[in-house]
PDB file of N, CA and C in Angstrom:
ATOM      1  N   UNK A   1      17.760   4.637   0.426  1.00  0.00           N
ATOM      2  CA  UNK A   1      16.381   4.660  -0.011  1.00  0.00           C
ATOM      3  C   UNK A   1      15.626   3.519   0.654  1.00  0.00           C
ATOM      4  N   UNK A   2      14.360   3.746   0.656  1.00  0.00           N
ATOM      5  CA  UNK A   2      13.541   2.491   1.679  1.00  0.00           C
ATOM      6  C   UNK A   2      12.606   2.503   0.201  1.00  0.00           C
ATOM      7  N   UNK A   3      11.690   0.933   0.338  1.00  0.00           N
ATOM      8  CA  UNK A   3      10.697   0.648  -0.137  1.00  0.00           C
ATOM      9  C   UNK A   3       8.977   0.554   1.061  1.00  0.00           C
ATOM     10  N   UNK A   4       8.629   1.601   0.672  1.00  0.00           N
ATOM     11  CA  UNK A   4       7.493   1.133   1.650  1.00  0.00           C
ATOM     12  C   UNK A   4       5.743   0.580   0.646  1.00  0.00           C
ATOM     13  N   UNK A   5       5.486  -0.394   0.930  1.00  0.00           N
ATOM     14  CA  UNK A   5       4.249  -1.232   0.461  1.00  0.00           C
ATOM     15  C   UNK A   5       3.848  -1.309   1.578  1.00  0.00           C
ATOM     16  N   UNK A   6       2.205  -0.571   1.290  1.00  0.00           N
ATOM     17  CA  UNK A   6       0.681  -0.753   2.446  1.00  0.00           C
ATOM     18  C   UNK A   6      -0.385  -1.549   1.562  1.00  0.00           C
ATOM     19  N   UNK A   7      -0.733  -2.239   2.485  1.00  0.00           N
ATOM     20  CA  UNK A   7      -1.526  -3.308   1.977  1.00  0.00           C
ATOM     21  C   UNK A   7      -3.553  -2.737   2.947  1.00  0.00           C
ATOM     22  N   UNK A   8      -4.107  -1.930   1.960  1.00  0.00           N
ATOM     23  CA  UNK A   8      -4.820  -1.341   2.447  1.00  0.00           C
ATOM     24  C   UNK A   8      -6.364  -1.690   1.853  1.00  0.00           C
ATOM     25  N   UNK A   9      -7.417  -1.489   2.441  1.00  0.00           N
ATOM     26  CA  UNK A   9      -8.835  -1.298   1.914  1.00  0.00           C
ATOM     27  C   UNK A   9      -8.711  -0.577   0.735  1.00  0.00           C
ATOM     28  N   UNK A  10      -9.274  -1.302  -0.307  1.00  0.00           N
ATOM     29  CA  UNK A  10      -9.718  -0.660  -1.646  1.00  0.00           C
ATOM     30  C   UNK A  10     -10.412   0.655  -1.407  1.00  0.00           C
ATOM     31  N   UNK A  11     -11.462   0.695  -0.811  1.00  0.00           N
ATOM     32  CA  UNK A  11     -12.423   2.085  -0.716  1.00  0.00           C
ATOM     33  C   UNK A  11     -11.367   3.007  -0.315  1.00  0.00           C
ATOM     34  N   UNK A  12     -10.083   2.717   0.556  1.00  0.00           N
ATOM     35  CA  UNK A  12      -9.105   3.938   0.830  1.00  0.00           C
ATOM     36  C   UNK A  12      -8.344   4.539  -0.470  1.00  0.00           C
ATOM     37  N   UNK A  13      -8.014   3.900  -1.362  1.00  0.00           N
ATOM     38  CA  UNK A  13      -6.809   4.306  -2.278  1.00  0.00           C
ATOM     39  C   UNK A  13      -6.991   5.565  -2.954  1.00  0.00           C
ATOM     40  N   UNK A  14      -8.047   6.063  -2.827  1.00  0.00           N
ATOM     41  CA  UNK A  14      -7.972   7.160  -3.558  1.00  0.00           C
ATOM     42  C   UNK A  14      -7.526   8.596  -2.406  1.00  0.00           C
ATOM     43  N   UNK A  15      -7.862   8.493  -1.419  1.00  0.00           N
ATOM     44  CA  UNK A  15      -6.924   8.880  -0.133  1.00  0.00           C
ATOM     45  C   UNK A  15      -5.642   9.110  -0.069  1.00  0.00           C
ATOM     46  N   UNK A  16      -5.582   7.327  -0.071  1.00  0.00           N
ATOM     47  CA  UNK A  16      -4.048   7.395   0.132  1.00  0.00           C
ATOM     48  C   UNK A  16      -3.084   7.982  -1.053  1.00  0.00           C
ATOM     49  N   UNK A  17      -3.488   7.710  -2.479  1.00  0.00           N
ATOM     50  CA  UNK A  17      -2.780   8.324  -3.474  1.00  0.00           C
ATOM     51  C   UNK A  17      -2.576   9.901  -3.526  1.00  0.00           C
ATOM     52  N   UNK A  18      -3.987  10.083  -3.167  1.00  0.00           N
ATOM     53  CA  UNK A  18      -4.014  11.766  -3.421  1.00  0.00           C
ATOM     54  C   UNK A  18      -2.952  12.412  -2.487  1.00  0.00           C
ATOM     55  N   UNK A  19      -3.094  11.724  -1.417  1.00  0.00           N
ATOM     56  CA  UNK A  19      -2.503  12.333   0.066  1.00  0.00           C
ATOM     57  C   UNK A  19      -0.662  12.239  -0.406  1.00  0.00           C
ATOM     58  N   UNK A  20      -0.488  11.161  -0.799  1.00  0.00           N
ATOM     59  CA  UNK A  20       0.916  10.602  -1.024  1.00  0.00           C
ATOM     60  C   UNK A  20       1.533  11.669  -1.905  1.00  0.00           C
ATOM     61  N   UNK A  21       0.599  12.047  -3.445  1.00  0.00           N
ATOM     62  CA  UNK A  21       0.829  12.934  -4.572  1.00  0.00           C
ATOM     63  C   UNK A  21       1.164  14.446  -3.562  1.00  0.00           C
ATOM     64  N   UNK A  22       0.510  14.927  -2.907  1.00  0.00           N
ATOM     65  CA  UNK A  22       0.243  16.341  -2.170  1.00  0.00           C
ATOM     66  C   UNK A  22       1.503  16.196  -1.332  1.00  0.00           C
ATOM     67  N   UNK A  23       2.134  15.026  -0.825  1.00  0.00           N
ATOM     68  CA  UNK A  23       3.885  15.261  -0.277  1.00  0.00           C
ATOM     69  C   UNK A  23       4.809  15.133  -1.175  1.00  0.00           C
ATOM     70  N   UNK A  24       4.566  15.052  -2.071  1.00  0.00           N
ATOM     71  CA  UNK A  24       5.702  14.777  -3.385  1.00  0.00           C
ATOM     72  C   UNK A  24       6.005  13.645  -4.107  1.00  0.00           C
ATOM     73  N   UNK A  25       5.761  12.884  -3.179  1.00  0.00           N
ATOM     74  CA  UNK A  25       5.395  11.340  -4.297  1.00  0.00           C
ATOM     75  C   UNK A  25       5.308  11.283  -5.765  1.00  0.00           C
ATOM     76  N   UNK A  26       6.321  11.007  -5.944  1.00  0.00           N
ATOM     77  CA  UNK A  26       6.051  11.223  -7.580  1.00  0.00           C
ATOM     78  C   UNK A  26       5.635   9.855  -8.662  1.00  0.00           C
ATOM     79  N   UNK A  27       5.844   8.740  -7.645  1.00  0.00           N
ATOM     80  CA  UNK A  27       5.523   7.459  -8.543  1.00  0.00           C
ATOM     81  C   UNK A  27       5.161   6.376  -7.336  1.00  0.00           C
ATOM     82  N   UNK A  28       4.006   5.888  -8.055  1.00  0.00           N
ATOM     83  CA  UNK A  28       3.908   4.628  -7.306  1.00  0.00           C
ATOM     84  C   UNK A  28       3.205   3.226  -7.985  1.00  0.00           C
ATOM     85  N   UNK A  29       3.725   2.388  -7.302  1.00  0.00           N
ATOM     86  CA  UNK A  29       3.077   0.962  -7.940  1.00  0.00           C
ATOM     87  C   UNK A  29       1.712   0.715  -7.399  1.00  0.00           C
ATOM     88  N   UNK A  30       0.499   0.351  -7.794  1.00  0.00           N
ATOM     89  CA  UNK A  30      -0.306  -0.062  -6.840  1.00  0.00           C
ATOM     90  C   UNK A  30      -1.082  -1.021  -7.942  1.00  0.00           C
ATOM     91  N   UNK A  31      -1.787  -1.744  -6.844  1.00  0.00           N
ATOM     92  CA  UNK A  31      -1.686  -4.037  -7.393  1.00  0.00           C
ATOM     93  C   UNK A  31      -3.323  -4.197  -6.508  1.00  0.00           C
ATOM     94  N   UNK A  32      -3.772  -4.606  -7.298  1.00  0.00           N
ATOM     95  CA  UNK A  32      -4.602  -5.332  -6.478  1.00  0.00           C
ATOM     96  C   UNK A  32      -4.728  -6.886  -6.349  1.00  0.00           C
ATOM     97  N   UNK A  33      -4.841  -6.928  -4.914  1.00  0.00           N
ATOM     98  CA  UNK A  33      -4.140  -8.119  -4.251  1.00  0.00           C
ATOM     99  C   UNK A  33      -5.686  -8.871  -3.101  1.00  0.00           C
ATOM    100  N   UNK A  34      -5.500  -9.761  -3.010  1.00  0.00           N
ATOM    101  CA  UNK A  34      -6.510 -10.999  -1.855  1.00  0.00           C
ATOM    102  C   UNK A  34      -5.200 -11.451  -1.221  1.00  0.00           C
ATOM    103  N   UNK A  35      -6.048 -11.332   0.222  1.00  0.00           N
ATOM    104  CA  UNK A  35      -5.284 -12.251   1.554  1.00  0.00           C
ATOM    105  C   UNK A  35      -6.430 -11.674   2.273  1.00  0.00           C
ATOM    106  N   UNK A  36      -5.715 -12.482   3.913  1.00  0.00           N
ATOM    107  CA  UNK A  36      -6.013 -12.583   5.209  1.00  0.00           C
ATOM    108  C   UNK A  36      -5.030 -12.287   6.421  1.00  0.00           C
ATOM    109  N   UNK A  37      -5.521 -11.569   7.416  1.00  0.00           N
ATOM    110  CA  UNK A  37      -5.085 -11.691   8.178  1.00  0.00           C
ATOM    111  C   UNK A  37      -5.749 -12.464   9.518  1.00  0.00           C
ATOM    112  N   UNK A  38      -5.744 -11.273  10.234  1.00  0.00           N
ATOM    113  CA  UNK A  38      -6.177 -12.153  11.700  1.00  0.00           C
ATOM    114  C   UNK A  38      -8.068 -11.933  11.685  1.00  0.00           C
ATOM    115  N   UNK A  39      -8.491 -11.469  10.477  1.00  0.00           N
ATOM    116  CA  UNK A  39      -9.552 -11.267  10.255  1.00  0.00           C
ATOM    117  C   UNK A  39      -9.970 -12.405   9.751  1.00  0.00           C
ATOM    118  N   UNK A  40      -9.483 -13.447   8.699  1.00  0.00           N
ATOM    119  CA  UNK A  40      -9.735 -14.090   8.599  1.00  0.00           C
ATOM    120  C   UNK A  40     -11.154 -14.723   7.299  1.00  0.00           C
ATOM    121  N   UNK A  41     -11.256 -13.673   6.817  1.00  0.00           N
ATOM    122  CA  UNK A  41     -12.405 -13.955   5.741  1.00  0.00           C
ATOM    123  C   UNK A  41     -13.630 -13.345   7.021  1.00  0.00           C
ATOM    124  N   UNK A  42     -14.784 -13.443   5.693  1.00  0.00           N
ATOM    125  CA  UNK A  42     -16.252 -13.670   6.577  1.00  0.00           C
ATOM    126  C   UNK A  42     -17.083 -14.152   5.589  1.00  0.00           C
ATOM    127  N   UNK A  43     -18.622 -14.207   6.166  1.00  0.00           N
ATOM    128  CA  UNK A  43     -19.583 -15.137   5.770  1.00  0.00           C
ATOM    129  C   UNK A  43     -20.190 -14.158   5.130  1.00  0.00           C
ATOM    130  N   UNK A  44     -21.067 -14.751   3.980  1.00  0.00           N
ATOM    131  CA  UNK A  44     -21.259 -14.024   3.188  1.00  0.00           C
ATOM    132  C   UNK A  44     -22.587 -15.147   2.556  1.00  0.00           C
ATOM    133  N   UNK A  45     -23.982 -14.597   2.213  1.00  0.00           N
ATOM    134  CA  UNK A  45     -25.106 -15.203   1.684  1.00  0.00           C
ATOM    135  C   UNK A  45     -25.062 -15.161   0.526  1.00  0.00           C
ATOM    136  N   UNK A  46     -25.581 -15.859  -0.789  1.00  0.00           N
ATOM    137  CA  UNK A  46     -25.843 -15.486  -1.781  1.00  0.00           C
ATOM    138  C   UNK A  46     -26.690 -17.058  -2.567  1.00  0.00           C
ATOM    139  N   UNK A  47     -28.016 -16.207  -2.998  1.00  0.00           N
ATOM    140  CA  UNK A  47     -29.082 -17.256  -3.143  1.00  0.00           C
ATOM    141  C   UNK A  47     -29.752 -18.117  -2.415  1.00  0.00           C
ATOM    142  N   UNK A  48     -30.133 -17.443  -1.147  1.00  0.00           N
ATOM    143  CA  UNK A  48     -30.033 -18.334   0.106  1.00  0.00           C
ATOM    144  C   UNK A  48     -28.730 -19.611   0.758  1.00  0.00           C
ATOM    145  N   UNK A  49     -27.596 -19.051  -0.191  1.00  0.00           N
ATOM    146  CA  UNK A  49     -26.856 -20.358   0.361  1.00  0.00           C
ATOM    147  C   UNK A  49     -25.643 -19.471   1.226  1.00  0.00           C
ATOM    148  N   UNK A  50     -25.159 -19.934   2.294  1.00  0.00           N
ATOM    149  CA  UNK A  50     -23.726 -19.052   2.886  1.00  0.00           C
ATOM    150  C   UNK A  50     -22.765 -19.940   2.652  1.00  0.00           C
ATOM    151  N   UNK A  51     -21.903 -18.985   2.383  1.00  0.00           N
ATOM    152  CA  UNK A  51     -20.412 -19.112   2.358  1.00  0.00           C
ATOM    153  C   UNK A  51     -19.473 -18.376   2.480  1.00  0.00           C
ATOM    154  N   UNK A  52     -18.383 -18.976   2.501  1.00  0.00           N
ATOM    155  CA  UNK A  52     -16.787 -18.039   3.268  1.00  0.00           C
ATOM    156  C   UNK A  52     -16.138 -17.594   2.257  1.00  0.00           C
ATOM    157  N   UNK A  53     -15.849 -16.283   2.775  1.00  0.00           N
ATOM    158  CA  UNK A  53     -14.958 -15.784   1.766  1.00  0.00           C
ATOM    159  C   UNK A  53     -13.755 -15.584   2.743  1.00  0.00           C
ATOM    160  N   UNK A  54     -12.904 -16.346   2.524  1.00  0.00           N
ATOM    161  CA  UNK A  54     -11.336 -16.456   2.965  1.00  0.00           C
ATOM    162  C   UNK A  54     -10.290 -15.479   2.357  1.00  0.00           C
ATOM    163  N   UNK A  55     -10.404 -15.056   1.177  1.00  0.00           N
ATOM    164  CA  UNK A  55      -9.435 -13.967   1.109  1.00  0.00           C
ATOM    165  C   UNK A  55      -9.962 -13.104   0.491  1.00  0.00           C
ATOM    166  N   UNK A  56     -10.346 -11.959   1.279  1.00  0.00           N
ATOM    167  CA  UNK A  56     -10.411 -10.304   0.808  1.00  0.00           C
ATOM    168  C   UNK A  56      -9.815  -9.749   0.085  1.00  0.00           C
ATOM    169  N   UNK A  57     -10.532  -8.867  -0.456  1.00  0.00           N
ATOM    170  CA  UNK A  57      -9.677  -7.443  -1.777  1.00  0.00           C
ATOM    171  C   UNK A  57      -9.428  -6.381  -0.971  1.00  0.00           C
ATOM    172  N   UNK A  58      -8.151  -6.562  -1.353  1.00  0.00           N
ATOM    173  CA  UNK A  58      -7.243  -5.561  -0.261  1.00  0.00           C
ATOM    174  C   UNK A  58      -6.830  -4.704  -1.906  1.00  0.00           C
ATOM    175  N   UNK A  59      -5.595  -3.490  -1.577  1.00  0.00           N
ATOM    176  CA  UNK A  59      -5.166  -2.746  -2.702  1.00  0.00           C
ATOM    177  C   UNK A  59      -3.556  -2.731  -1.975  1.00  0.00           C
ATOM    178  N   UNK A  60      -2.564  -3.259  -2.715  1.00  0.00           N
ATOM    179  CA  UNK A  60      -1.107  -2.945  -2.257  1.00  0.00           C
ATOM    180  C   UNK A  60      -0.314  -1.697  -3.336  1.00  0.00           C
ATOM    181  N   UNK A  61       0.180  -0.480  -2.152  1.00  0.00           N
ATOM    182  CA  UNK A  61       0.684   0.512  -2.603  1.00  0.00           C
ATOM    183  C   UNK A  61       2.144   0.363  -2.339  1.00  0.00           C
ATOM    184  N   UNK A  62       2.879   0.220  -3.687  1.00  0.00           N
ATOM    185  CA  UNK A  62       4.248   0.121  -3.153  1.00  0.00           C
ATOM    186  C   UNK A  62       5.322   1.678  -3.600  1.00  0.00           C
ATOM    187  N   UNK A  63       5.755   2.351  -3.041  1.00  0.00           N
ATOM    188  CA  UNK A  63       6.460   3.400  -3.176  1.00  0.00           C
ATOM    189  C   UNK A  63       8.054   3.033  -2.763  1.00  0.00           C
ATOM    190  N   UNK A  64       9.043   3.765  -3.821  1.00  0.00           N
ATOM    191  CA  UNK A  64       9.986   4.260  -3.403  1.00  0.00           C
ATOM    192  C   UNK A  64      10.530   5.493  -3.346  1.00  0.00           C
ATOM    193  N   UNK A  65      11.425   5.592  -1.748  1.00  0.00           N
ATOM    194  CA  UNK A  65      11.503   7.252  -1.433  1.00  0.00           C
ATOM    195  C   UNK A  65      13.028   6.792  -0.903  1.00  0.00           C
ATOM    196  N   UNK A  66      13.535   8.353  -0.976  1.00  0.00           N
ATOM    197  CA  UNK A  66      14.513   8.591   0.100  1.00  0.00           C
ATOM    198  C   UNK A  66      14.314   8.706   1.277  1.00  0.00           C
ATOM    199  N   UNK A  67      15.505   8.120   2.054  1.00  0.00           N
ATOM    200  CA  UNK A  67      15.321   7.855   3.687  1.00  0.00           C
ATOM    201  C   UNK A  67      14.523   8.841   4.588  1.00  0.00           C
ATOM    202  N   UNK A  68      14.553  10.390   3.760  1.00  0.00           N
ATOM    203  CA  UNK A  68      14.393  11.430   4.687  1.00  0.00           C
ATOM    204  C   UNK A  68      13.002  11.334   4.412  1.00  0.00           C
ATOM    205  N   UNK A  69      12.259  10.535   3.969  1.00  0.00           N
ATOM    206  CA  UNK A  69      10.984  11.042   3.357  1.00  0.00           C
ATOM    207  C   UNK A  69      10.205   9.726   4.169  1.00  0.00           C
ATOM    208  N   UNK A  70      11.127   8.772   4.692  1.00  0.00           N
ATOM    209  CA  UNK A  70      10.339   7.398   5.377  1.00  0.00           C
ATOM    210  C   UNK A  70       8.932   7.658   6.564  1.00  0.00           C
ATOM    211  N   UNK A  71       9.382   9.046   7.397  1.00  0.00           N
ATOM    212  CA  UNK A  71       8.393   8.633   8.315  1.00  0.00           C
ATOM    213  C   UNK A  71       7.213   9.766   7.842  1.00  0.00           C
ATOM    214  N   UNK A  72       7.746  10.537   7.068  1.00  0.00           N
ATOM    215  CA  UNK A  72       6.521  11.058   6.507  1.00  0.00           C
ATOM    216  C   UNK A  72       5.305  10.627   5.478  1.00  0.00           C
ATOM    217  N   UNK A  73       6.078   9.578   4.708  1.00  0.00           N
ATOM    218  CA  UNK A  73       5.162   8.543   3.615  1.00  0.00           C
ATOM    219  C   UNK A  73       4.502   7.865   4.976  1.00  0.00           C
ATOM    220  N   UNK A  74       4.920   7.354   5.361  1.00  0.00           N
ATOM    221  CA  UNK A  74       4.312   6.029   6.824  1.00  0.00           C
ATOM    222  C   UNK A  74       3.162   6.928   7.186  1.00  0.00           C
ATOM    223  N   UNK A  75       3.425   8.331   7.558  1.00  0.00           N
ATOM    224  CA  UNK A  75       2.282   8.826   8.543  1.00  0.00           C
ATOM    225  C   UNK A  75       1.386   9.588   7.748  1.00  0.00           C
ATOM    226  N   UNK A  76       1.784   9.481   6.722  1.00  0.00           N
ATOM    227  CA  UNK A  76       0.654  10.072   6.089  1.00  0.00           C
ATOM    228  C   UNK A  76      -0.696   8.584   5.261  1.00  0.00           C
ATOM    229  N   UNK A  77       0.425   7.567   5.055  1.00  0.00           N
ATOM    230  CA  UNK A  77      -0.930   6.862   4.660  1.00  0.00           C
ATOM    231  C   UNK A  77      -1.059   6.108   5.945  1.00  0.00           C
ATOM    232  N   UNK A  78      -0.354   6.345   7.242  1.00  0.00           N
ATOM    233  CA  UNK A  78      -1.329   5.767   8.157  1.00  0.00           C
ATOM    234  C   UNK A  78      -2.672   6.855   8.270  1.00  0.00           C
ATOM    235  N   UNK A  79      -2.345   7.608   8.125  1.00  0.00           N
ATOM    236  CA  UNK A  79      -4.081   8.676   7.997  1.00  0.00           C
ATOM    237  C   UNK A  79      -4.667   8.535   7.455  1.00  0.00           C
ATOM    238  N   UNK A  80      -4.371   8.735   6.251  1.00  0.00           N
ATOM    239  CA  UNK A  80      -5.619   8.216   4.946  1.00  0.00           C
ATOM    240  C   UNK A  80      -5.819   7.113   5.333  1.00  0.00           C
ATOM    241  N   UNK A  81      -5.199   5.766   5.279  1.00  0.00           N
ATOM    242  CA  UNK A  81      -5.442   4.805   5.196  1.00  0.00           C
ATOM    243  C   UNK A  81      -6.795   4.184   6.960  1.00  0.00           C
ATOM    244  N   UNK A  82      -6.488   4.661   7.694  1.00  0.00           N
ATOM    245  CA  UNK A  82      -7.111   4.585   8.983  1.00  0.00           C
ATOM    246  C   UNK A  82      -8.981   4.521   9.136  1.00  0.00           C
ATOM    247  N   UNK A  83      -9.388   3.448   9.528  1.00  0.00           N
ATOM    248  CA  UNK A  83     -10.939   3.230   9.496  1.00  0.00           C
ATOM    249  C   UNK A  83     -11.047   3.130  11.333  1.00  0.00           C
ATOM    250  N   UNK A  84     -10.201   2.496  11.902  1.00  0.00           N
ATOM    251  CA  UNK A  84     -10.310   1.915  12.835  1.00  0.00           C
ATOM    252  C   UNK A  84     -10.951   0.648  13.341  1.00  0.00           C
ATOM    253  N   UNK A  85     -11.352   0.416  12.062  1.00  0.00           N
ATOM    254  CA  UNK A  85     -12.049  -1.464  11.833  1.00  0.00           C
ATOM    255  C   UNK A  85     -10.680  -2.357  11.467  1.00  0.00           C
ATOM    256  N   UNK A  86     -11.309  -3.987  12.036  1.00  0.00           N
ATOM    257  CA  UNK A  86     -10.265  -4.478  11.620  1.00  0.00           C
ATOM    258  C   UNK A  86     -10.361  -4.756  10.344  1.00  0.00           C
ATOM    259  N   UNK A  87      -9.139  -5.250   9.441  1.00  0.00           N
ATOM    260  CA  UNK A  87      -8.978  -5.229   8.684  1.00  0.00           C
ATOM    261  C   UNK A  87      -8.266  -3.825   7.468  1.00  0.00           C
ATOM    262  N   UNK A  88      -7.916  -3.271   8.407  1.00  0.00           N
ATOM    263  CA  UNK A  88      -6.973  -1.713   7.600  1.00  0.00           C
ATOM    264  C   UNK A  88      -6.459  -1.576   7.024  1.00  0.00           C
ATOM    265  N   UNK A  89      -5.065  -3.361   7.646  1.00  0.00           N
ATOM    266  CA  UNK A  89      -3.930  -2.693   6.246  1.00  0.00           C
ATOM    267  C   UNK A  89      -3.238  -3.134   7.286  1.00  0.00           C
ATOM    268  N   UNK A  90      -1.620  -3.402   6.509  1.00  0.00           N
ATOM    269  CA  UNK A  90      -0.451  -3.312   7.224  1.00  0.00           C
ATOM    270  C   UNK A  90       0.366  -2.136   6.283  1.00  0.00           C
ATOM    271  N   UNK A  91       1.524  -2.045   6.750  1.00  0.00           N
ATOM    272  CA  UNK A  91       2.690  -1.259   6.044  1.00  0.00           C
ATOM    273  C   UNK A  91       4.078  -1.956   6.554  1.00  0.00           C
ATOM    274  N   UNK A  92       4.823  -2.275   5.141  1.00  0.00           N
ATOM    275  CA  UNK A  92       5.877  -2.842   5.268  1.00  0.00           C
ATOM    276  C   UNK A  92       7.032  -2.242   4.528  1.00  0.00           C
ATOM    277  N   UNK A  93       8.310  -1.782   5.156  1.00  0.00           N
ATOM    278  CA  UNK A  93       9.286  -1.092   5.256  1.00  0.00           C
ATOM    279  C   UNK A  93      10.494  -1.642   5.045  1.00  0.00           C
ATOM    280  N   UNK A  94      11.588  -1.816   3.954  1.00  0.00           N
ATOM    281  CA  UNK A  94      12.648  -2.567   3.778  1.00  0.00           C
ATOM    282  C   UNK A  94      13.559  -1.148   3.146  1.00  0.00           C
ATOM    283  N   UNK A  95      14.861  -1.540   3.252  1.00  0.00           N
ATOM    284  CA  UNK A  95      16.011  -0.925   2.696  1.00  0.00           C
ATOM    285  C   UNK A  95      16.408  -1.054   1.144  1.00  0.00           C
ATOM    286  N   UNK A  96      16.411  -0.475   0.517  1.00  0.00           N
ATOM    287  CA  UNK A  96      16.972  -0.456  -0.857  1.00  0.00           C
ATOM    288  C   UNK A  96      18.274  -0.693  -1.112  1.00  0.00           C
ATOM    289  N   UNK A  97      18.432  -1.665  -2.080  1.00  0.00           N
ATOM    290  CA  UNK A  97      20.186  -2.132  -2.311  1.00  0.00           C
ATOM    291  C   UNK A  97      20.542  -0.974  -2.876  1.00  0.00           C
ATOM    292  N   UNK A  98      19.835  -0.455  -4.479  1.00  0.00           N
ATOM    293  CA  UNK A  98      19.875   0.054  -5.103  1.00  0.00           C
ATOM    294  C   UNK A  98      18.717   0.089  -5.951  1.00  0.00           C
ATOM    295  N   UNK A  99      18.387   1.556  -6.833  1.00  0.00           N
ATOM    296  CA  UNK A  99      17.721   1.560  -7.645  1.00  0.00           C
ATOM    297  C   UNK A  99      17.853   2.199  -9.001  1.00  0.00           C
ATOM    298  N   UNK A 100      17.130   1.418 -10.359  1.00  0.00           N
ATOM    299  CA  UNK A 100      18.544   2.138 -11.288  1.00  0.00           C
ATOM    300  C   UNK A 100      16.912   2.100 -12.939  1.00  0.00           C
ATOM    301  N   UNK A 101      17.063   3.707 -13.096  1.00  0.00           N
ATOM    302  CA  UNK A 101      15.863   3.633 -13.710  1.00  0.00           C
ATOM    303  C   UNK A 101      16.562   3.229 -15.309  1.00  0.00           C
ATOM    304  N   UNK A 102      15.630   2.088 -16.412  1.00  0.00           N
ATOM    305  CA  UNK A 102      16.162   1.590 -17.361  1.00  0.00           C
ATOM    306  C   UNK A 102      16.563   2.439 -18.702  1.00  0.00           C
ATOM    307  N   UNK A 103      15.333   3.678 -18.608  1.00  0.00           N
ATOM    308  CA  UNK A 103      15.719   4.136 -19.801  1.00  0.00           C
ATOM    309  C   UNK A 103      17.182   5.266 -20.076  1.00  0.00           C
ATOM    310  N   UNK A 104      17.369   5.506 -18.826  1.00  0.00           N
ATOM    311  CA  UNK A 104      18.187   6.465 -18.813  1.00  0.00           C
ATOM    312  C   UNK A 104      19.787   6.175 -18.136  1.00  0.00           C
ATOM    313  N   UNK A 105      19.316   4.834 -17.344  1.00  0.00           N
ATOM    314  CA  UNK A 105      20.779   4.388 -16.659  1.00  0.00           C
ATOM    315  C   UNK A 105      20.733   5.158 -15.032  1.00  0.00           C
ATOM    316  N   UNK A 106      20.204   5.740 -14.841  1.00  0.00           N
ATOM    317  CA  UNK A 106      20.459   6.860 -13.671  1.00  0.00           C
ATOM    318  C   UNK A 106      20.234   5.838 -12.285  1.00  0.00           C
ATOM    319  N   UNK A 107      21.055   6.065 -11.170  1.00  0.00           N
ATOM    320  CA  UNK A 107      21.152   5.453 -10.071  1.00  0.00           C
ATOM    321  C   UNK A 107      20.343   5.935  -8.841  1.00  0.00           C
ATOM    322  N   UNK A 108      20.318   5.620  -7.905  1.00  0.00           N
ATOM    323  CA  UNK A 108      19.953   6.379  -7.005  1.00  0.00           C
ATOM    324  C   UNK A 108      18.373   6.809  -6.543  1.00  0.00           C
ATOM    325  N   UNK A 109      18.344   7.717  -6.024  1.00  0.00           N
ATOM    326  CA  UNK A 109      17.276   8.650  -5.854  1.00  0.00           C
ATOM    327  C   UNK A 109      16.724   9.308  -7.132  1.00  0.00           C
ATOM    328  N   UNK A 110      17.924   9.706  -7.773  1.00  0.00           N
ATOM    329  CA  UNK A 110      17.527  10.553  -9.008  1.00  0.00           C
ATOM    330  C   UNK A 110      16.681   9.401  -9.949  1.00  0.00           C
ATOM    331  N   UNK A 111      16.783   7.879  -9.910  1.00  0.00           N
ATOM    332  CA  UNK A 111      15.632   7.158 -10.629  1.00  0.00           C
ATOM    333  C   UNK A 111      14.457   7.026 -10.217  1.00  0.00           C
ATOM    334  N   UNK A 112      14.307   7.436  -8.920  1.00  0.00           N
ATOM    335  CA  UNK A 112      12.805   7.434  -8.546  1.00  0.00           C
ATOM    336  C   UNK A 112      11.960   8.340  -9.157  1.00  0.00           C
TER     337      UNK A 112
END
């Protein structure tokens, strides 16, 4: 099993969820989260005075799937998720030790 978390534009999530639900996705975590990347904040007026806003509202979607399902979750919220401005999003991809759902004990895939 893989864990995949996209760290995407708020205005996308309703995209990306719907899109995710319509491949079978049956559960997901999603967080709202501030950072930066190579974007870096921007300037921003308010009351005639400017100032920086250094970390943006981003939305982090974290899903777990089975392996066979990795490059199809990836390419589908690289679509939804896609503006072509900077600031989009990353997607980050790790291996599962294990996963083990609490109420029932069940291992595996079958706890997702």
């Amino acid at each position: 099993m893989v864990k995949i978390e996209a760290i995407i534009k708020p205005f996308k999530l309703d995209a990306v969820k719907d899109a995710l639900a319509e491949i079978g996705v049956r559960g997901m975590t999603i967080s709202e989260v501030r950072g930066f990347g190579r974007q870096k904040g921007h300037r921003e007026l308010f009351r005639g005075s400017e100032y920086v806003v250094e970390l943006l509202p981003k939305m982090k979607i974290e899903v777990a799937v089975p392996d066979d399902m990795e490059e199809e979750v990836t390419r589908v919220i690289l679509d939804a998720a896609h503006t072509g401005n900077i600031g989009d999003g990353k997607i980050f991809i790790s291996q599962l030790k294990e996963v083990i759902r609490i109420r029932t004990r069940e291992k595996g895939p079958n706890a997702v």
